[in-house]
C-alpha atoms as a PDB file:
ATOM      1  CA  UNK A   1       2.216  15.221 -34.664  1.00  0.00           C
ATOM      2  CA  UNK A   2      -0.853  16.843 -33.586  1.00  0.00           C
ATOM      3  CA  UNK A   3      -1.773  15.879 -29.575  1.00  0.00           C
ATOM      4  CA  UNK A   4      -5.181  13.817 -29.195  1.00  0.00           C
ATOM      5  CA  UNK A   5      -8.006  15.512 -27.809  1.00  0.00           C
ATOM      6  CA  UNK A   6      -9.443  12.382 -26.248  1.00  0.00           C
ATOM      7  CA  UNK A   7      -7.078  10.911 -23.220  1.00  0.00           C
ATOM      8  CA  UNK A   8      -7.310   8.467 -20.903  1.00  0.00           C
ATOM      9  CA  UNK A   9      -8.663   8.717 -17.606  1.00  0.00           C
ATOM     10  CA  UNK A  10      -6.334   8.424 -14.449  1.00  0.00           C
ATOM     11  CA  UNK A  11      -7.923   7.489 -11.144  1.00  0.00           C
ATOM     12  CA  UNK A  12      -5.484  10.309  -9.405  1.00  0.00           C
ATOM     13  CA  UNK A  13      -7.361  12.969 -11.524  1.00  0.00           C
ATOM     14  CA  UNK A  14     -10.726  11.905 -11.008  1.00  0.00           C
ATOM     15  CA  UNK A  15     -10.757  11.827  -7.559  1.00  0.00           C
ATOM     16  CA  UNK A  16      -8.477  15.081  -7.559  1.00  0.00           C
ATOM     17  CA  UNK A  17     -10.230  17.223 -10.149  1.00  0.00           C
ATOM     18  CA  UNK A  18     -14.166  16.311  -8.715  1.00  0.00           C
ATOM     19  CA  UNK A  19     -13.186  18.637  -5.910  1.00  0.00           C
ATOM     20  CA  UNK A  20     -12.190  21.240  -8.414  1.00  0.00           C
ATOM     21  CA  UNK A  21     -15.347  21.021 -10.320  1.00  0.00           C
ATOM     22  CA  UNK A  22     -16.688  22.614  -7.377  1.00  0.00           C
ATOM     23  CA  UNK A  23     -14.885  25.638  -7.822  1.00  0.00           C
ATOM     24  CA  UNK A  24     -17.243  28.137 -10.475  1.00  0.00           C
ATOM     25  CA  UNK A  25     -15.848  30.663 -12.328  1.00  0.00           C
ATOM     26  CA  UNK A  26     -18.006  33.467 -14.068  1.00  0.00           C
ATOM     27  CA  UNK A  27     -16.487  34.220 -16.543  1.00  0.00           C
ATOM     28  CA  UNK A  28     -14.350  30.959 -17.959  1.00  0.00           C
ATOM     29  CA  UNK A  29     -18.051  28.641 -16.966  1.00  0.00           C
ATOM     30  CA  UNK A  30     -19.883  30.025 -20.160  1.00  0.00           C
ATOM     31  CA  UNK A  31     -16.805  29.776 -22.032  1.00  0.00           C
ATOM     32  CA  UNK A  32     -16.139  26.308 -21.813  1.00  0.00           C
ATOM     33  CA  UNK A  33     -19.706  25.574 -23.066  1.00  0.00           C
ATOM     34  CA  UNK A  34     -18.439  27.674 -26.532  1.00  0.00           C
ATOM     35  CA  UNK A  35     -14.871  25.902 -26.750  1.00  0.00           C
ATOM     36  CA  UNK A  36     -16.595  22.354 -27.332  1.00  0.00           C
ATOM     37  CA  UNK A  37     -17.582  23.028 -30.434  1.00  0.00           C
ATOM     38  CA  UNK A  38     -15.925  21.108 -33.396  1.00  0.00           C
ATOM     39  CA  UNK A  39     -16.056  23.515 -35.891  1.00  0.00           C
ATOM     40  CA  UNK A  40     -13.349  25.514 -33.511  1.00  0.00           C
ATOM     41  CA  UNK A  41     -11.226  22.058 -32.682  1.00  0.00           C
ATOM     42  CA  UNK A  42     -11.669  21.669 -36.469  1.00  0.00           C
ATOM     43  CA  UNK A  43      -9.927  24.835 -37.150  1.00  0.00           C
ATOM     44  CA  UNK A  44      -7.108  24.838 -34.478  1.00  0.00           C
ATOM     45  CA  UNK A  45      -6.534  21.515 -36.076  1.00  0.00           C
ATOM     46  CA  UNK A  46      -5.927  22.909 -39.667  1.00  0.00           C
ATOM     47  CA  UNK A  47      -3.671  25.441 -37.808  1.00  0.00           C
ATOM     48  CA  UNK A  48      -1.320  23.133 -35.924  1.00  0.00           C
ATOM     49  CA  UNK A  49      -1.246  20.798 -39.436  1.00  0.00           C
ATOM     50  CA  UNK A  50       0.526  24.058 -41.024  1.00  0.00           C
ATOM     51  CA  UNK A  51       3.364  24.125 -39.380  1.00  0.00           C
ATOM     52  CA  UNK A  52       5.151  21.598 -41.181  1.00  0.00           C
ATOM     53  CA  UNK A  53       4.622  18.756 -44.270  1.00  0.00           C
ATOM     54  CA  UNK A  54       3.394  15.511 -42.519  1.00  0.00           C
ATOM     55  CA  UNK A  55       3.117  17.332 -38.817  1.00  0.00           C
ATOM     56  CA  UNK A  56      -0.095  16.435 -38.133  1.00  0.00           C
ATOM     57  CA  UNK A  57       1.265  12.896 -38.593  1.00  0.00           C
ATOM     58  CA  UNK A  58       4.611  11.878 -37.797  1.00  0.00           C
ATOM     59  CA  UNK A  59       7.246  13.567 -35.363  1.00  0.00           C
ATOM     60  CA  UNK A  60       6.617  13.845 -31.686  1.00  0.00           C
ATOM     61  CA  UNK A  61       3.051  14.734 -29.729  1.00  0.00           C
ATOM     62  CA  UNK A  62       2.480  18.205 -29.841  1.00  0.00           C
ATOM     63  CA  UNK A  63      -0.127  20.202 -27.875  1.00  0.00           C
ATOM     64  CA  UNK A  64      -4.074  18.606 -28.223  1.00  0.00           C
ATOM     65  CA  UNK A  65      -5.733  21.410 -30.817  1.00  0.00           C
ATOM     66  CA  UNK A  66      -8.372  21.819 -28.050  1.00  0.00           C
ATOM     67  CA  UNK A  67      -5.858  22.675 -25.254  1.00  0.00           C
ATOM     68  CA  UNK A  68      -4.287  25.158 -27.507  1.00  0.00           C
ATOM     69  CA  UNK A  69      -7.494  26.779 -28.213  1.00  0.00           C
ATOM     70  CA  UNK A  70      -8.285  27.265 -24.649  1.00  0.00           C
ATOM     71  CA  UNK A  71      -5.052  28.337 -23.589  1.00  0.00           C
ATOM     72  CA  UNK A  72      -5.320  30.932 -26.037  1.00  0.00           C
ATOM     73  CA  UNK A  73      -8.340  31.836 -24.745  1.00  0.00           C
ATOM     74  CA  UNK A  74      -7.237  32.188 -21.558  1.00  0.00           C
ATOM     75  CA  UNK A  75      -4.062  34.405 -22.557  1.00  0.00           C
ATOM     76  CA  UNK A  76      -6.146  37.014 -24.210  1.00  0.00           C
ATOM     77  CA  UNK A  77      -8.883  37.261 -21.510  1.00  0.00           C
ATOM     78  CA  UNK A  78      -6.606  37.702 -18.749  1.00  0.00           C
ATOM     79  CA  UNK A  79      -3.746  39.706 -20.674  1.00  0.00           C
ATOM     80  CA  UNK A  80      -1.482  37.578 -19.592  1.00  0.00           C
ATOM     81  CA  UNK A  81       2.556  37.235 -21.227  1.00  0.00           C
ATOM     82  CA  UNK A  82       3.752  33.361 -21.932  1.00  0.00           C
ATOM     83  CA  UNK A  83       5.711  33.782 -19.074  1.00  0.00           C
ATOM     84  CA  UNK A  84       2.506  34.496 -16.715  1.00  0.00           C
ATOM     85  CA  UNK A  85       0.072  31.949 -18.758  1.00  0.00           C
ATOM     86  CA  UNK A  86       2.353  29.292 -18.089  1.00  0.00           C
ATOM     87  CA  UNK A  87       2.989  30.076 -14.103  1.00  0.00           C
ATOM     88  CA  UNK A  88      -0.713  30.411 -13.942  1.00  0.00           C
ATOM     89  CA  UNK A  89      -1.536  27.291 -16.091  1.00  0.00           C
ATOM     90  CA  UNK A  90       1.464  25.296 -12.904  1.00  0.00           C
ATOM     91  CA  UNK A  91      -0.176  26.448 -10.323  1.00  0.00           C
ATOM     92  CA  UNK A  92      -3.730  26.958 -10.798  1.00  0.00           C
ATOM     93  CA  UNK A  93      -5.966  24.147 -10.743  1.00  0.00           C
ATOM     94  CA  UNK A  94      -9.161  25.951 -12.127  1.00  0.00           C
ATOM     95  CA  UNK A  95      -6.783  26.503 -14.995  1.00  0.00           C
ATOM     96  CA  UNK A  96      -5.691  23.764 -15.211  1.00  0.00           C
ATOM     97  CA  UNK A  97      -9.345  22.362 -15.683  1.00  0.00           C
ATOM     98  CA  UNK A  98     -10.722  24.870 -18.040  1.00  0.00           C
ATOM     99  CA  UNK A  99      -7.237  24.186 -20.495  1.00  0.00           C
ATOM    100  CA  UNK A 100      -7.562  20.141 -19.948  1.00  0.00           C
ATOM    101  CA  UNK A 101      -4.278  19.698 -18.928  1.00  0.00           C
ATOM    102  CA  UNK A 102      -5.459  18.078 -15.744  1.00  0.00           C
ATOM    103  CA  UNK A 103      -2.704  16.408 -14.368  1.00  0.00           C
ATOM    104  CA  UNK A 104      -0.383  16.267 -17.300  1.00  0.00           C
ATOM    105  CA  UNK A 105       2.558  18.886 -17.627  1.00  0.00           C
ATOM    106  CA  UNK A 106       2.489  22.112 -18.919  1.00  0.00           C
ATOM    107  CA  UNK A 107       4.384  22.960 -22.201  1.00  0.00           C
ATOM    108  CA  UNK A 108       6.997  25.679 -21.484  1.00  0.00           C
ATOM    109  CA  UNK A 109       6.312  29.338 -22.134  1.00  0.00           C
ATOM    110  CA  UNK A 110       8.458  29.093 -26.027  1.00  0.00           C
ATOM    111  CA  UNK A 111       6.365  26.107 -27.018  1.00  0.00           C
ATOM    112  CA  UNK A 112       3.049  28.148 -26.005  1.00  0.00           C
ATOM    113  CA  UNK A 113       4.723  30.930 -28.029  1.00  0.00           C
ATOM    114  CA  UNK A 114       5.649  29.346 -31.278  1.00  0.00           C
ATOM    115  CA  UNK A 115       2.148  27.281 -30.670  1.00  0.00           C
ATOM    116  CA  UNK A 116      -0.049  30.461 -30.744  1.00  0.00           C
ATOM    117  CA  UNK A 117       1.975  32.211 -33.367  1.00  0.00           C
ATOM    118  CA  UNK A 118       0.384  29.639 -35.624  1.00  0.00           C
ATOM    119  CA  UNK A 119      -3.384  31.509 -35.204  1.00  0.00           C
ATOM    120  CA  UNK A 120      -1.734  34.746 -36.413  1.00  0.00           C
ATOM    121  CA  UNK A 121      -0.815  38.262 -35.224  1.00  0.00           C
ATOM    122  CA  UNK A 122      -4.576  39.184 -33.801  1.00  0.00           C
ATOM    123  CA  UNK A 123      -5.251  36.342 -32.321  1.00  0.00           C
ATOM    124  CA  UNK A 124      -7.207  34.765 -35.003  1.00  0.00           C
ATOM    125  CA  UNK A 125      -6.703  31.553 -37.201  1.00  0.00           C
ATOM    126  CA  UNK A 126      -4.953  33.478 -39.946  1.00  0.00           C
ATOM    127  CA  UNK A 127      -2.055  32.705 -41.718  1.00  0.00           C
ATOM    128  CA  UNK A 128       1.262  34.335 -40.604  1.00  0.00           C
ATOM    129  CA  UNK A 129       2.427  37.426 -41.893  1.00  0.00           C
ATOM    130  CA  UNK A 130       4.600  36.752 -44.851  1.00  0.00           C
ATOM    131  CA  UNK A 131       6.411  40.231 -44.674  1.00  0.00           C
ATOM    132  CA  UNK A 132       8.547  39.350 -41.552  1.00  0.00           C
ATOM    133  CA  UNK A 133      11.641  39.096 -43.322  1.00  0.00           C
ATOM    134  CA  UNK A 134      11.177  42.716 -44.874  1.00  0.00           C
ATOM    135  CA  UNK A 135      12.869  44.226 -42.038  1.00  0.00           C
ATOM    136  CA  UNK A 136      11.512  47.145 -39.218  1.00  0.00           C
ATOM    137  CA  UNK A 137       8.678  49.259 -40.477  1.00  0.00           C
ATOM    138  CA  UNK A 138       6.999  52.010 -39.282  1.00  0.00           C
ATOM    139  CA  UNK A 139      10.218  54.082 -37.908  1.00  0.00           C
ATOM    140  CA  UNK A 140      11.647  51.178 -36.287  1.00  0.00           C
ATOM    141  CA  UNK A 141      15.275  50.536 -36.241  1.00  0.00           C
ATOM    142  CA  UNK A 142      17.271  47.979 -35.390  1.00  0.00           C
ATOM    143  CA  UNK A 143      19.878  48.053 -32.798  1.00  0.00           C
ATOM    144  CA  UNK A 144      23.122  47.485 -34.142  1.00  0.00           C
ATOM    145  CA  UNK A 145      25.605  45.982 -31.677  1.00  0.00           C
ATOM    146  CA  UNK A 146      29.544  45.941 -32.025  1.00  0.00           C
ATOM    147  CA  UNK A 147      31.500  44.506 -29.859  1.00  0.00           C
ATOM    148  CA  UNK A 148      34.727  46.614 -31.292  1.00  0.00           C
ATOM    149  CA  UNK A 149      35.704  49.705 -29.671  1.00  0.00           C
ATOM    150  CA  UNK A 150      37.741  52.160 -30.934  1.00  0.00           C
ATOM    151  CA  UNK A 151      40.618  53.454 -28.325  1.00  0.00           C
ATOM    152  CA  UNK A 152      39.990  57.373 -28.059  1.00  0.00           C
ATOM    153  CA  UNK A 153      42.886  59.475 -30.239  1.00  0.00           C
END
């Protein structure tokens, strides 16, 4: 099921999260002003409905389509790894704000991954490509393991 954009209020983050609103950030400021706008909600929406039949109405809460979008956002600008956007998501609170996750907890690092696979390879709302399953391209090969050895003669 797709998470709700609109939440309740708790009295611990309104008191707790005024103080951050203090804190200004140049660049992520102006970009909250952009990530309000439906038409991108809309479309991180359709994304997050594609992942299954019936997702984006039965099964348990996933991640809000507007928290997704901003913690995308956020990966890209700062170059960040899941592993980092995540740390920095727990432990900054001026992340914290600019995502919405406020005082709710942070999805681990493989949900984030699996979450933003779902806007495509560059990043953009594009379907995934369908040509995984062809294999390595492009001189890659894959590492073959074996676990046998053979006793020298």
């Amino acid at each position: 099921m797709i998470g709700k954009t609109v939440r309740p209020a708790s009295l611990f983050a309104f008191a707790f999260f005024k103080e951050v609103a203090a804190i200004a950030d140049p660049i992520l400021d102006p970009l909250d002003c952009l990530l309000e706008d439906p038409m991108l909600v809309a479309l991180s929406s359709e994304a997050l409905a594609k992942r299954s039949p019936g997702s984006n109405k039965a099964g348990r809460e996933g991640i809000a389509p507007d928290r997704l979008l901003r913690c995308v956002v956020l990966k890209h600008i700062k170059g960040w790894s899941y592993r980092q956007l995540h740390r920095e998501l727990r432990a900054s609170l001026l992340y914290r704000r600019f995502t919405r996750f406020y005082e709710d907890p942070i999805p681990d690092f493989s949900n984030l991954c699996r979450a933003f696979a779902l806007f495509g390879k560059q990043g953009t709302l594009a379907d995934p490509p369908a040509d995984r399953a062809a294999g390595p391209r492009g001189g890659h090969h894959c590492r073959k393991q074996s676990s046998a050895r053979i006793p020298p003669p």
